[in-house]
N, C-alpha and C. Protein backbone atom coordinates (compact mmCIF):
# COMPACT_ATOMS: atom_id res chain seq x y z
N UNK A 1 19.78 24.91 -206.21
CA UNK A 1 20.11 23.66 -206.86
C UNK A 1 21.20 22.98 -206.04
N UNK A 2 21.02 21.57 -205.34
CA UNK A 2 21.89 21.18 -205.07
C UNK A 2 23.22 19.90 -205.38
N UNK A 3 23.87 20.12 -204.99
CA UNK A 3 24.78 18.47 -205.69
C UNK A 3 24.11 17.68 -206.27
N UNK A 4 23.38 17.03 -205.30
CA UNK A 4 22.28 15.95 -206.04
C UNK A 4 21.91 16.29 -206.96
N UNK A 5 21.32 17.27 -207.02
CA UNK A 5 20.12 18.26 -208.36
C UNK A 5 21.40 18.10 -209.90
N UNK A 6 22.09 18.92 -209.31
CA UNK A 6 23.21 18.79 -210.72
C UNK A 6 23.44 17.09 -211.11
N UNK A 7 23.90 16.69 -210.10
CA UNK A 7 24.19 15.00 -210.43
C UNK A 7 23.22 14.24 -211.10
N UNK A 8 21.99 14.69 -210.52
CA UNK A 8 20.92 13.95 -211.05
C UNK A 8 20.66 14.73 -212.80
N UNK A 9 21.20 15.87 -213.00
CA UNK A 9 20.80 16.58 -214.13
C UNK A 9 21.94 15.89 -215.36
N UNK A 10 23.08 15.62 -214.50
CA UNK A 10 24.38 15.08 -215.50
C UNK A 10 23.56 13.68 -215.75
N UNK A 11 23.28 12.98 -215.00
CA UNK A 11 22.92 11.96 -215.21
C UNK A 11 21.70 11.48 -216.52
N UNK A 12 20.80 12.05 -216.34
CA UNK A 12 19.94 12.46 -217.09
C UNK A 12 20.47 12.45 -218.85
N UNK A 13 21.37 13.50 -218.46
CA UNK A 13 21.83 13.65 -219.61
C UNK A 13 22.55 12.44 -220.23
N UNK A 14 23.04 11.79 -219.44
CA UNK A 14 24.10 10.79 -219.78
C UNK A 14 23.50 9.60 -220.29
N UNK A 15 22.03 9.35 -219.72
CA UNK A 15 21.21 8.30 -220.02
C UNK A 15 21.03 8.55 -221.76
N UNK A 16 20.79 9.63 -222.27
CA UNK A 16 20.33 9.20 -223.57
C UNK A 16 22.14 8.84 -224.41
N UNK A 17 22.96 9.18 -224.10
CA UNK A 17 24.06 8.88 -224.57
C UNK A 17 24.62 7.50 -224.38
N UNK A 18 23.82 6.99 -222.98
CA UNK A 18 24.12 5.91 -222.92
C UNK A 18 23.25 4.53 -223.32
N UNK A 19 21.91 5.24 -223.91
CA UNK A 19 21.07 4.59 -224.90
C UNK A 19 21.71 4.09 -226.45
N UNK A 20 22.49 5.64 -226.84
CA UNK A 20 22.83 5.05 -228.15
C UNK A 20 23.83 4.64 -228.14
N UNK A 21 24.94 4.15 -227.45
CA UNK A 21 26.22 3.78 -227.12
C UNK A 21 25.49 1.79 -226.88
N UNK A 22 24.67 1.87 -226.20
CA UNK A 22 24.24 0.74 -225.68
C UNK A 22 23.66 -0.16 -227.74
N UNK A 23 22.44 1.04 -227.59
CA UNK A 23 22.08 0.57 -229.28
C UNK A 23 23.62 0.20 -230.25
N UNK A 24 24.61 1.00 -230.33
CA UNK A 24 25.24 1.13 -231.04
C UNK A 24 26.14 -0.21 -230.88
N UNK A 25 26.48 -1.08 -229.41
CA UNK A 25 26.75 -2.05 -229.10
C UNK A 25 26.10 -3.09 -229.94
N UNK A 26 24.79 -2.81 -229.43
CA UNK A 26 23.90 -4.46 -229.62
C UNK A 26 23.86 -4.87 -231.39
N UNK A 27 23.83 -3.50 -231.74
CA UNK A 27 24.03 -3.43 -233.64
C UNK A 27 25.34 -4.07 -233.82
N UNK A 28 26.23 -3.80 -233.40
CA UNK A 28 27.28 -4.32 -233.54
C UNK A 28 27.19 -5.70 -233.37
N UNK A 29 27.07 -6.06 -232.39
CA UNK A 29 27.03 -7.56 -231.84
C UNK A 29 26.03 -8.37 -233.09
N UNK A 30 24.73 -7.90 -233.31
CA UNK A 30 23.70 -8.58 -234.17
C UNK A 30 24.78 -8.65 -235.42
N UNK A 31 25.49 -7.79 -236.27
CA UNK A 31 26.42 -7.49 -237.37
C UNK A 31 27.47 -9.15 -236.93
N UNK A 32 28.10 -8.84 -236.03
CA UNK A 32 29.31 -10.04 -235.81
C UNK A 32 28.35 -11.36 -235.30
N UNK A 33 27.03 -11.51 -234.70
CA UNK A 33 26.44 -12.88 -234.87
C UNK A 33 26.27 -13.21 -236.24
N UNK A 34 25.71 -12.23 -237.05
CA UNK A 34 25.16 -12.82 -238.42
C UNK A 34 26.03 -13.06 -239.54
N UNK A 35 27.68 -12.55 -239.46
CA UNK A 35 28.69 -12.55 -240.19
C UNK A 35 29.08 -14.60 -239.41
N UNK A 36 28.85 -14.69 -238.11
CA UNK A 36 29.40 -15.97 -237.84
C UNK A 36 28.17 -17.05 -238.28
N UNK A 37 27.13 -16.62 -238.16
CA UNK A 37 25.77 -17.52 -238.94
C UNK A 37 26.47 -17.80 -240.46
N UNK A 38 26.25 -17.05 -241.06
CA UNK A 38 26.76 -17.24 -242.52
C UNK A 38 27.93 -17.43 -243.00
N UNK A 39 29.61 -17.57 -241.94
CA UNK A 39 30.33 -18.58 -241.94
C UNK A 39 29.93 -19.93 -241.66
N UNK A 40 29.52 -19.95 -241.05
CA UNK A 40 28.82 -21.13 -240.22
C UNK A 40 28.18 -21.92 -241.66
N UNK A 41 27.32 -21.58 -242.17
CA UNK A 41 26.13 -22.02 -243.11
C UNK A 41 26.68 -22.31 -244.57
N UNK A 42 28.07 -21.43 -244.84
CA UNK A 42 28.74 -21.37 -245.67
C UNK A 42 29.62 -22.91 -245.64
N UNK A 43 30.27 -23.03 -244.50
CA UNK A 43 31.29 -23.94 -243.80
C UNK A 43 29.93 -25.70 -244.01
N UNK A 44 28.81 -25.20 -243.44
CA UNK A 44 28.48 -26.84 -243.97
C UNK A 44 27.88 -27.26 -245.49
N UNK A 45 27.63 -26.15 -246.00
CA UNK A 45 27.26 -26.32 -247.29
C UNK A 45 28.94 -27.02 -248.16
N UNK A 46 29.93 -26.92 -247.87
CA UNK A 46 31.10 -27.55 -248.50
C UNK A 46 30.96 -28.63 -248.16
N UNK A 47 30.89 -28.98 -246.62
CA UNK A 47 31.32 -30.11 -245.94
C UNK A 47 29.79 -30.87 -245.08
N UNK A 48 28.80 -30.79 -245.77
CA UNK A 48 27.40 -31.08 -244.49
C UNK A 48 27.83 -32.55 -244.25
N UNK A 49 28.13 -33.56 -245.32
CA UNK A 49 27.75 -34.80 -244.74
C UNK A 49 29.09 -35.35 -244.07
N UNK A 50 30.31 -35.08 -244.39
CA UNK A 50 31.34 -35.86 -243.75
C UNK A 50 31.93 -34.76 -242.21
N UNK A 51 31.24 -33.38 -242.36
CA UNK A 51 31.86 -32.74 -240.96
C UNK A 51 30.66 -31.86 -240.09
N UNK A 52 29.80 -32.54 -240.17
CA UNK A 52 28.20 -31.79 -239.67
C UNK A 52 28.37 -31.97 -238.43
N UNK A 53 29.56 -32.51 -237.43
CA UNK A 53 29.78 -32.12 -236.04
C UNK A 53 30.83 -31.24 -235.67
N UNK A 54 32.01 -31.19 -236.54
CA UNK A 54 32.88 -30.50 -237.09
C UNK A 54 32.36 -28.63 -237.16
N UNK A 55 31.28 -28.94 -238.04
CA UNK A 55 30.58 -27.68 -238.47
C UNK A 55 30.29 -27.05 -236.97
N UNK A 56 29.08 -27.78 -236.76
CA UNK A 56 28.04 -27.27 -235.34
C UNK A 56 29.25 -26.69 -234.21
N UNK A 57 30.30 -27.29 -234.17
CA UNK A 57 31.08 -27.02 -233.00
C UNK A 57 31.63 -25.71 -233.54
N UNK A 58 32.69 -25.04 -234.76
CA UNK A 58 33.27 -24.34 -234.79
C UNK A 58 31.79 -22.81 -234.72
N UNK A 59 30.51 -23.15 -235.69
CA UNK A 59 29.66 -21.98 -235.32
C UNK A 59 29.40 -22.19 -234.00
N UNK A 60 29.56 -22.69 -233.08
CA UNK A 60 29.47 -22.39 -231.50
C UNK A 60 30.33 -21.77 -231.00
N UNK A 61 31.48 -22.30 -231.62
CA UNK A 61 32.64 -21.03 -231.04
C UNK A 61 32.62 -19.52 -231.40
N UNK A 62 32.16 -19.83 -232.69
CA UNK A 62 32.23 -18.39 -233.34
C UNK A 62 30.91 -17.55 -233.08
N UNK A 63 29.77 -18.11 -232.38
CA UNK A 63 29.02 -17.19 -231.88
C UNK A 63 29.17 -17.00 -229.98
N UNK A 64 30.16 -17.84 -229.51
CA UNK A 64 30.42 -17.62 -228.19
C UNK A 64 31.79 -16.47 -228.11
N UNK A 65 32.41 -16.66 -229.61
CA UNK A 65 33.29 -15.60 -229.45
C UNK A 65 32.66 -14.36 -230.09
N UNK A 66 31.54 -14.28 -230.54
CA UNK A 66 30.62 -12.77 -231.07
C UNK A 66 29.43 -12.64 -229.89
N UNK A 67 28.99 -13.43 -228.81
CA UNK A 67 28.79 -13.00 -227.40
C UNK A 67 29.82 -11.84 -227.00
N UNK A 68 30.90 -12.34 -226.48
CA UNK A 68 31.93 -12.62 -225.89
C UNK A 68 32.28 -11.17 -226.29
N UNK A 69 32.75 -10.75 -227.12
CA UNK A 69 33.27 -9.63 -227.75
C UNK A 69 32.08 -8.44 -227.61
N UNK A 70 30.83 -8.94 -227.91
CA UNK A 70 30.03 -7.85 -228.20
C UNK A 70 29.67 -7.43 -226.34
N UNK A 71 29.64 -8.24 -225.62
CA UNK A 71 29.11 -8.01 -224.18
C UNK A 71 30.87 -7.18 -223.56
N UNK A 72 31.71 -7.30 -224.04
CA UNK A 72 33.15 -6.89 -224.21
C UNK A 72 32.60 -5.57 -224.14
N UNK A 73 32.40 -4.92 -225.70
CA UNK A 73 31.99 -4.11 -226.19
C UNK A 73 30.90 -2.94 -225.21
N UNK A 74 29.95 -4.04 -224.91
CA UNK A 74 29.15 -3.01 -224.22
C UNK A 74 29.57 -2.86 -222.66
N UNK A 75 30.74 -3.50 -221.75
CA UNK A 75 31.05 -3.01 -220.77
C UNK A 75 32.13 -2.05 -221.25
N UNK A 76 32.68 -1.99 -222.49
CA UNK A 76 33.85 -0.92 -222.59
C UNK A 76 32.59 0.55 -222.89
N UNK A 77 31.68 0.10 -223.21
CA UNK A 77 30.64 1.66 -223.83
C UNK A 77 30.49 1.68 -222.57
N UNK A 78 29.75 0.98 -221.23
CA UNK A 78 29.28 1.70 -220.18
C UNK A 78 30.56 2.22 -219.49
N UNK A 79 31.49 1.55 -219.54
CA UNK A 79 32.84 1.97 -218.57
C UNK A 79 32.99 3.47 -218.98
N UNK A 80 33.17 3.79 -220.66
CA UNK A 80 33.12 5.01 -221.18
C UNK A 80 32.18 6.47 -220.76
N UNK A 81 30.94 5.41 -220.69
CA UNK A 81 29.41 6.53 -220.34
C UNK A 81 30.10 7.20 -218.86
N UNK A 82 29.90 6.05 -217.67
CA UNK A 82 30.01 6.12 -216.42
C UNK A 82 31.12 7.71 -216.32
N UNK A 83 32.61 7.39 -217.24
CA UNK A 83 33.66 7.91 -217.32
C UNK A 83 33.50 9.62 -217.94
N UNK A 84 32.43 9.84 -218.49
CA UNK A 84 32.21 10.69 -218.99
C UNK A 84 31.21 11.25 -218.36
N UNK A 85 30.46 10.92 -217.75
CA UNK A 85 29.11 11.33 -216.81
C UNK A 85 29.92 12.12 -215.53
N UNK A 86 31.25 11.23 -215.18
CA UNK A 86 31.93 11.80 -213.84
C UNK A 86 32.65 13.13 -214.14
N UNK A 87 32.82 13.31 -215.26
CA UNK A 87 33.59 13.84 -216.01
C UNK A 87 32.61 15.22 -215.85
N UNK A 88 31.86 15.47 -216.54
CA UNK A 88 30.28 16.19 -216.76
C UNK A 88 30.10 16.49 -215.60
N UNK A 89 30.13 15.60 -214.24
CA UNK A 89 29.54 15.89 -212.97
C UNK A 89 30.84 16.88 -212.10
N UNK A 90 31.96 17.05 -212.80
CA UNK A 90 32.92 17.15 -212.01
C UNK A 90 33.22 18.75 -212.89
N UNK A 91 32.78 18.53 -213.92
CA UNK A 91 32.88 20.26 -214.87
C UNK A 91 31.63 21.11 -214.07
N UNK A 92 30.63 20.59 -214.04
CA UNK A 92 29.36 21.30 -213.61
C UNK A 92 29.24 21.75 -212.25
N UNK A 93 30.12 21.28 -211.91
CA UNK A 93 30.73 21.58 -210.05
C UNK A 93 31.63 22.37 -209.87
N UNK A 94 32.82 22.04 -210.77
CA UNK A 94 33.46 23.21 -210.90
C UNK A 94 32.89 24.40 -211.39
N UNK A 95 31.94 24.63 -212.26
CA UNK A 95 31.30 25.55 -212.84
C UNK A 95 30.50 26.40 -211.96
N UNK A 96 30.18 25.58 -210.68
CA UNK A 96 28.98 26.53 -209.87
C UNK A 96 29.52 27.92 -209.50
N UNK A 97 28.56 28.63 -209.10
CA UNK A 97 28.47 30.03 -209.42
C UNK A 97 27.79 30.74 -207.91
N UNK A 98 28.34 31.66 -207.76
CA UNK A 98 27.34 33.12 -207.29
C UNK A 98 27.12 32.50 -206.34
N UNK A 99 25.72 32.23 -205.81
CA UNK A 99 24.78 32.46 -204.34
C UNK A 99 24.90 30.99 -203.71
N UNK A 100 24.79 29.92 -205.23
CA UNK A 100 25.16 28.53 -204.68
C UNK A 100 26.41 27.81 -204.50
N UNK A 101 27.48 28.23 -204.79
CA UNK A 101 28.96 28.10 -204.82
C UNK A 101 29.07 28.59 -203.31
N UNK A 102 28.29 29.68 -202.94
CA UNK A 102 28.84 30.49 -201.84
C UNK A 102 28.26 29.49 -200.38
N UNK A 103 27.16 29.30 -200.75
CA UNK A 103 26.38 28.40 -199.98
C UNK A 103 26.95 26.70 -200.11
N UNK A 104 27.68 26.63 -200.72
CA UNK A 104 28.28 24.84 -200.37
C UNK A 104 29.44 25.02 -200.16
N UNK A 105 30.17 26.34 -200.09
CA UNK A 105 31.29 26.00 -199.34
C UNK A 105 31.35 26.56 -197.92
N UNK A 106 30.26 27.51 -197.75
CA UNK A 106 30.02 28.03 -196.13
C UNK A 106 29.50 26.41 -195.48
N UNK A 107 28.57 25.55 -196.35
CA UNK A 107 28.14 24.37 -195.57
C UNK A 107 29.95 23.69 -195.51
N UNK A 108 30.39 23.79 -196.20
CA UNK A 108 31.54 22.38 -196.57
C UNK A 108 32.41 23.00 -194.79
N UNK A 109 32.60 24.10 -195.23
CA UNK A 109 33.65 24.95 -194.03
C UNK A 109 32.95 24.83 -192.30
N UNK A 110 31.18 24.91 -192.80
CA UNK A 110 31.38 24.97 -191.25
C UNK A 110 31.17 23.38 -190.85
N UNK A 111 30.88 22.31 -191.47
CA UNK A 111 31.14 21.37 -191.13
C UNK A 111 32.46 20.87 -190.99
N UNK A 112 33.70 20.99 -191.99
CA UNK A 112 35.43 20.85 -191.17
C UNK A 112 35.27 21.73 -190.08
N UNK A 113 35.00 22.81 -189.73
CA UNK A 113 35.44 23.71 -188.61
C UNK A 113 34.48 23.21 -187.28
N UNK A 114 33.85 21.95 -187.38
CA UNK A 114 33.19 21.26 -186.24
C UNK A 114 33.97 20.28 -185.63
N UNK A 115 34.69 20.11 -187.12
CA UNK A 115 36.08 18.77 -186.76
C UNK A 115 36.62 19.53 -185.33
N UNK A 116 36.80 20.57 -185.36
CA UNK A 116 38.42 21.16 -184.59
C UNK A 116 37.76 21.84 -182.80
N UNK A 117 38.57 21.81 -182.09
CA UNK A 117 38.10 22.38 -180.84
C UNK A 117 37.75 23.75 -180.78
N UNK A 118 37.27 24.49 -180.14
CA UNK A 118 37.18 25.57 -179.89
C UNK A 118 38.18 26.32 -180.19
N UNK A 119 38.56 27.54 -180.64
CA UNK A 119 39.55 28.22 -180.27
C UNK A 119 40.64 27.64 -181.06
N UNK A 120 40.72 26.90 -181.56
CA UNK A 120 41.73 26.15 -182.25
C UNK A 120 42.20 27.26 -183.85
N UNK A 121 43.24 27.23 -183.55
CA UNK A 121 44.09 28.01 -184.81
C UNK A 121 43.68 27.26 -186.07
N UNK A 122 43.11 27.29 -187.48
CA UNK A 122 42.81 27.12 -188.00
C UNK A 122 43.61 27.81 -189.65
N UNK A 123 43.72 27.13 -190.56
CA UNK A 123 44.54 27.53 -192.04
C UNK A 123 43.32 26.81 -192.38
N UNK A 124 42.85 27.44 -193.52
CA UNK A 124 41.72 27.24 -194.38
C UNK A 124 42.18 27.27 -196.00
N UNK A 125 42.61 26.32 -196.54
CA UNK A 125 42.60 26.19 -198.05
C UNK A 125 41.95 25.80 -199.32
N UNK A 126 41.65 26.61 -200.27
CA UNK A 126 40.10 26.42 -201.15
C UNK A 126 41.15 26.76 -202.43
N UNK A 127 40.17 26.33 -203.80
CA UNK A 127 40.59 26.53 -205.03
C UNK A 127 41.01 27.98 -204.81
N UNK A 128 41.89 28.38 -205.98
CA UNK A 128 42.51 29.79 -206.05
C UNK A 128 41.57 30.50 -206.45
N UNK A 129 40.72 30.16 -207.16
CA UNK A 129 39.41 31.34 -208.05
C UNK A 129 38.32 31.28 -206.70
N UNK A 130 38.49 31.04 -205.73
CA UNK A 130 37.74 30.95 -204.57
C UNK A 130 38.69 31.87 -203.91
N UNK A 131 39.21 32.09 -203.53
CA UNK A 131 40.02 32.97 -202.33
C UNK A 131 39.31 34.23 -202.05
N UNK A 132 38.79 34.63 -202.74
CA UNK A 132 37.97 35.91 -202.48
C UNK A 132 36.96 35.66 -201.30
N UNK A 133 36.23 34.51 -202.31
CA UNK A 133 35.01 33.83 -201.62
C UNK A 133 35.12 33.62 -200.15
N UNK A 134 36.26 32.89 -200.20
CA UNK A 134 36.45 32.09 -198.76
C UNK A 134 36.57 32.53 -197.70
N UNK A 135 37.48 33.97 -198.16
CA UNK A 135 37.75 34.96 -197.52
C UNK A 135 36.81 36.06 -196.84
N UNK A 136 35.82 36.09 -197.34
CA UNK A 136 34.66 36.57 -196.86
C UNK A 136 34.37 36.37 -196.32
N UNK A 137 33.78 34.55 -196.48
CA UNK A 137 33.04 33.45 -195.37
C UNK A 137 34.17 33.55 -194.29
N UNK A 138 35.19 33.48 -194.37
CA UNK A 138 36.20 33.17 -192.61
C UNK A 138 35.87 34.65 -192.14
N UNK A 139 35.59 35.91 -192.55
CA UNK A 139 35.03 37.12 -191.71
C UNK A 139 34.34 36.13 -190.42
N UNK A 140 33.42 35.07 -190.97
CA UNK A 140 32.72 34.83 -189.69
C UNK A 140 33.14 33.95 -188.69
N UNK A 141 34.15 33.47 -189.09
CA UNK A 141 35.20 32.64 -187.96
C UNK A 141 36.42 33.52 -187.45
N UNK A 142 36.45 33.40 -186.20
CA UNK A 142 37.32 34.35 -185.74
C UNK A 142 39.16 34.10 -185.31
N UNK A 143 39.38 32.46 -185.98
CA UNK A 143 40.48 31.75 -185.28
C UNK A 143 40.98 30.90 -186.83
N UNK A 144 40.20 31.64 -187.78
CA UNK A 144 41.08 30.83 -189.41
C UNK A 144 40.92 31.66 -190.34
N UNK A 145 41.99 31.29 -190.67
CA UNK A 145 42.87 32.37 -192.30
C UNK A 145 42.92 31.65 -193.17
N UNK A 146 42.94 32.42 -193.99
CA UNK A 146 43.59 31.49 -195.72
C UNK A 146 44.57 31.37 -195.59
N UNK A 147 45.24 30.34 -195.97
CA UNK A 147 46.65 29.71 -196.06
C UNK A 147 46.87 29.46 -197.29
N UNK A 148 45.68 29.87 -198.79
CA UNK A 148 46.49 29.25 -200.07
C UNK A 148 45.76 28.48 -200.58
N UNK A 149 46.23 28.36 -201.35
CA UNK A 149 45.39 27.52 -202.99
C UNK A 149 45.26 25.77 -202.65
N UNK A 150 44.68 25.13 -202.72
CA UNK A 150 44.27 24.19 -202.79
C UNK A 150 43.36 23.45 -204.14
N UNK A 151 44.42 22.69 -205.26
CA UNK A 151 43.81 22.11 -206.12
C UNK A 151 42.55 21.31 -205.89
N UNK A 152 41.84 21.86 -206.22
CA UNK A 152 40.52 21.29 -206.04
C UNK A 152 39.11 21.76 -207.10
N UNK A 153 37.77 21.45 -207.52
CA UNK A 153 37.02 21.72 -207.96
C UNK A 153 36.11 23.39 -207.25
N UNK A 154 36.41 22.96 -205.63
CA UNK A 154 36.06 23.84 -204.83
C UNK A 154 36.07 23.46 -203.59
N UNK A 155 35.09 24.24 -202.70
CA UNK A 155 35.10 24.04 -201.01
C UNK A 155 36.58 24.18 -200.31
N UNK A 156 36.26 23.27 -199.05
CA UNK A 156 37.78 24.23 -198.04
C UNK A 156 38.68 22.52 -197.91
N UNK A 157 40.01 22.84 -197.71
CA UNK A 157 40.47 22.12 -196.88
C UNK A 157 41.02 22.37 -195.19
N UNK A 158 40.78 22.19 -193.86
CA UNK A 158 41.43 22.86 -192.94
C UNK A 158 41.90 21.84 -192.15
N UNK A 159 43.16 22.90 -191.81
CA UNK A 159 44.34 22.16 -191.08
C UNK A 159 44.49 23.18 -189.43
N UNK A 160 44.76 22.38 -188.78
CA UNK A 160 44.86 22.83 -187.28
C UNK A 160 46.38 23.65 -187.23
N UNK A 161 46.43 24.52 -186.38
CA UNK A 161 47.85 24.84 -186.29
C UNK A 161 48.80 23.65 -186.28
N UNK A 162 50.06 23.58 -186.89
CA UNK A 162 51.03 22.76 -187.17
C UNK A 162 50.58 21.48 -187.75
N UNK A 163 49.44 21.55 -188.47
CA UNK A 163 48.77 20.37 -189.26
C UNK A 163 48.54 18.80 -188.66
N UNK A 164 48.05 19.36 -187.44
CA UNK A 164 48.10 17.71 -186.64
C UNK A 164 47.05 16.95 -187.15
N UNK A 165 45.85 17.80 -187.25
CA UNK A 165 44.51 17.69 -188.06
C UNK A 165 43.78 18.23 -189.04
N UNK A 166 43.79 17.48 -189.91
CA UNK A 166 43.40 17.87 -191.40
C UNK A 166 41.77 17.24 -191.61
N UNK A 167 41.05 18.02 -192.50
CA UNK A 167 40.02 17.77 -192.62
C UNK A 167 39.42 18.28 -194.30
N UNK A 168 38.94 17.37 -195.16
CA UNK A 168 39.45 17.44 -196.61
C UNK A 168 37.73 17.85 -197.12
N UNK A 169 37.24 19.06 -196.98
CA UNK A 169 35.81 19.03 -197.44
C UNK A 169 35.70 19.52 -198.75
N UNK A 170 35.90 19.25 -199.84
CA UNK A 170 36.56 20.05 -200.91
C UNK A 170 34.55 19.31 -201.68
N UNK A 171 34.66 20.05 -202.70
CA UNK A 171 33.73 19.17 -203.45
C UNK A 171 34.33 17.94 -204.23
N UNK A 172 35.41 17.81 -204.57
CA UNK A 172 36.06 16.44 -204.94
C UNK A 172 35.92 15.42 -204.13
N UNK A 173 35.91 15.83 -203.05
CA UNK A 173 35.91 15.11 -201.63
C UNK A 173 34.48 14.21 -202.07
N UNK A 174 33.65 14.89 -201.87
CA UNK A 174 32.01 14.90 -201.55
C UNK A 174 31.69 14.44 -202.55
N UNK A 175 32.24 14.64 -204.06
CA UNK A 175 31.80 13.80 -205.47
C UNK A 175 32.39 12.56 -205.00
N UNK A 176 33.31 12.19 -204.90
CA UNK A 176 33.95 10.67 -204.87
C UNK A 176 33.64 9.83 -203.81
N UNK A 177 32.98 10.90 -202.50
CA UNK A 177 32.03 9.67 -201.85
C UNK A 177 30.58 9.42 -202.18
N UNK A 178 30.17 10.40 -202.48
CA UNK A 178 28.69 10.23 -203.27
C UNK A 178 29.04 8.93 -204.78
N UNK A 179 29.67 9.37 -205.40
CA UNK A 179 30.40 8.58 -206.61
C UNK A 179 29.98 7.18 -206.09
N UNK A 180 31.10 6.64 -205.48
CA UNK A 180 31.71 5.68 -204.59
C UNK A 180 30.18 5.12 -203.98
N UNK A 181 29.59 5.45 -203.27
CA UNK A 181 28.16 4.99 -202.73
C UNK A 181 27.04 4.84 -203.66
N UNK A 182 26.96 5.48 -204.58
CA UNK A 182 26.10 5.35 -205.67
C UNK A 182 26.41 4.72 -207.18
N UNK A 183 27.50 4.41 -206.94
CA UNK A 183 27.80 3.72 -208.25
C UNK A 183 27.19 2.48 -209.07
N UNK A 184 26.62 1.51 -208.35
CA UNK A 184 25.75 0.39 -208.72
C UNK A 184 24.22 1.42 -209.16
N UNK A 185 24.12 2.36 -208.40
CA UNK A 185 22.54 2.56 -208.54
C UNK A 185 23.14 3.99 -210.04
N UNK A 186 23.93 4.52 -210.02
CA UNK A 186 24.12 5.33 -211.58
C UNK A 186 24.27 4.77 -212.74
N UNK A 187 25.19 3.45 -212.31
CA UNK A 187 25.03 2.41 -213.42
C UNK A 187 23.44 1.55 -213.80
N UNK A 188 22.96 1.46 -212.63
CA UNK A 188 21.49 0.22 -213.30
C UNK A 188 21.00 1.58 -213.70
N UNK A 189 20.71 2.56 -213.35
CA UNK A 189 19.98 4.21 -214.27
C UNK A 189 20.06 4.59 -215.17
N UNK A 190 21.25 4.28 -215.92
CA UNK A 190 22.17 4.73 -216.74
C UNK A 190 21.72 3.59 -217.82
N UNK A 191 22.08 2.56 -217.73
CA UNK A 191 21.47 0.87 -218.58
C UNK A 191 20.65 0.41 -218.14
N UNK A 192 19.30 1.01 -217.53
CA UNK A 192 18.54 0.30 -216.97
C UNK A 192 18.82 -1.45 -216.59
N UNK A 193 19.99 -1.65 -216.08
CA UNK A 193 19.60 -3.04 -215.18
C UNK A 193 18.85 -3.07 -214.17
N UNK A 194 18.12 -4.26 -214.25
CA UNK A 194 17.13 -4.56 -212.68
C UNK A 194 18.01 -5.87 -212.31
């Protein structure tokens, strides 16, 4: 299973939450149009013949301000979904396990360790519940050590002797550019916009 695979699985998930969040909007909104209809209808039945332009104008306001609020409404629900999907995508990553945990941070490591020259002294830093892990995988590099905990979800960070060059492959890393590049297309998925 890879990043994608999980991402695409959070996502998934997030769509039906972000169905009824979306429903739960538009109900709302229909509730605050029809409360301003029947001010509205109320307001010319007192006054139809001496303020029937009077009237028409204030129910325009009051359904541009129950637009207004309800489209409010549903960018604060998607801002929420989006916020909680990253959230989901960022637990389920931290969560990986066993054979595939082991396998995206041997990819994450030997791609930083391409950054660096040959022979180059190397400090390798990964989450703390990884150190075991990591430690294994550098058996197969012969010029980098663990240097220590690195807050992160997972994967490596490596630094050259005396830290001239740093290279940040962490899975936080890799969520927030995937994130970051895909964000228009998780959002139209998510609310089906076309």
């Amino acid at each position: 299973m890879s990043l994608d695979t999980v991402v695409e699985d959070i996502r998934d998930e997030a769509r039906a939450r972000a169905e009824e969040i979306r429903d739960d909007a538009d109900e709302r909104a229909e509730e605050i149009v029809a409360e301003a209809e029947a001010d509205a209808e109320e307001i010319r039945e007192e006054r139809q013949a001496e303020v029937e332009r009077e009237i028409e104008r204030e129910r325009e306001q009051r359904l541009s301000s129950a637009k207004l609020e309800a489209k409010q409404a549903r960018l604060n629900a998607r801002r929420d979904v989006l916020e909680e999907v990253r959230e989901e995508a960022e637990q389920a990553i931290a969560d990986l396990e066993g054979d595939r945990r082991e396998e995206l941070t041997r990819e994450l490591l030997e791609g930083a360790v391409a950054e660096f020259d040959d022979g180059a002294s190397l400090q390798v830093r990964g989450r703390a519940a990884d150190e075991g892990l990591i430690e294994d995988i550098l058996t197969d590099y012969d010029d980098a050590t663990f240097a220590g905990e690195y807050d992160c979800l997972g994967g490596v960070v490596v630094e050259s002797e005396g830290a001239r060059v740093r290279v940040n492959n962490t899975f936080d890393s890799v969520l927030e550019q995937v994130w970051e590049d895909n964000l228009k297309e998780i959002s139209d998925r998510l609310f089906d916009d076309q």
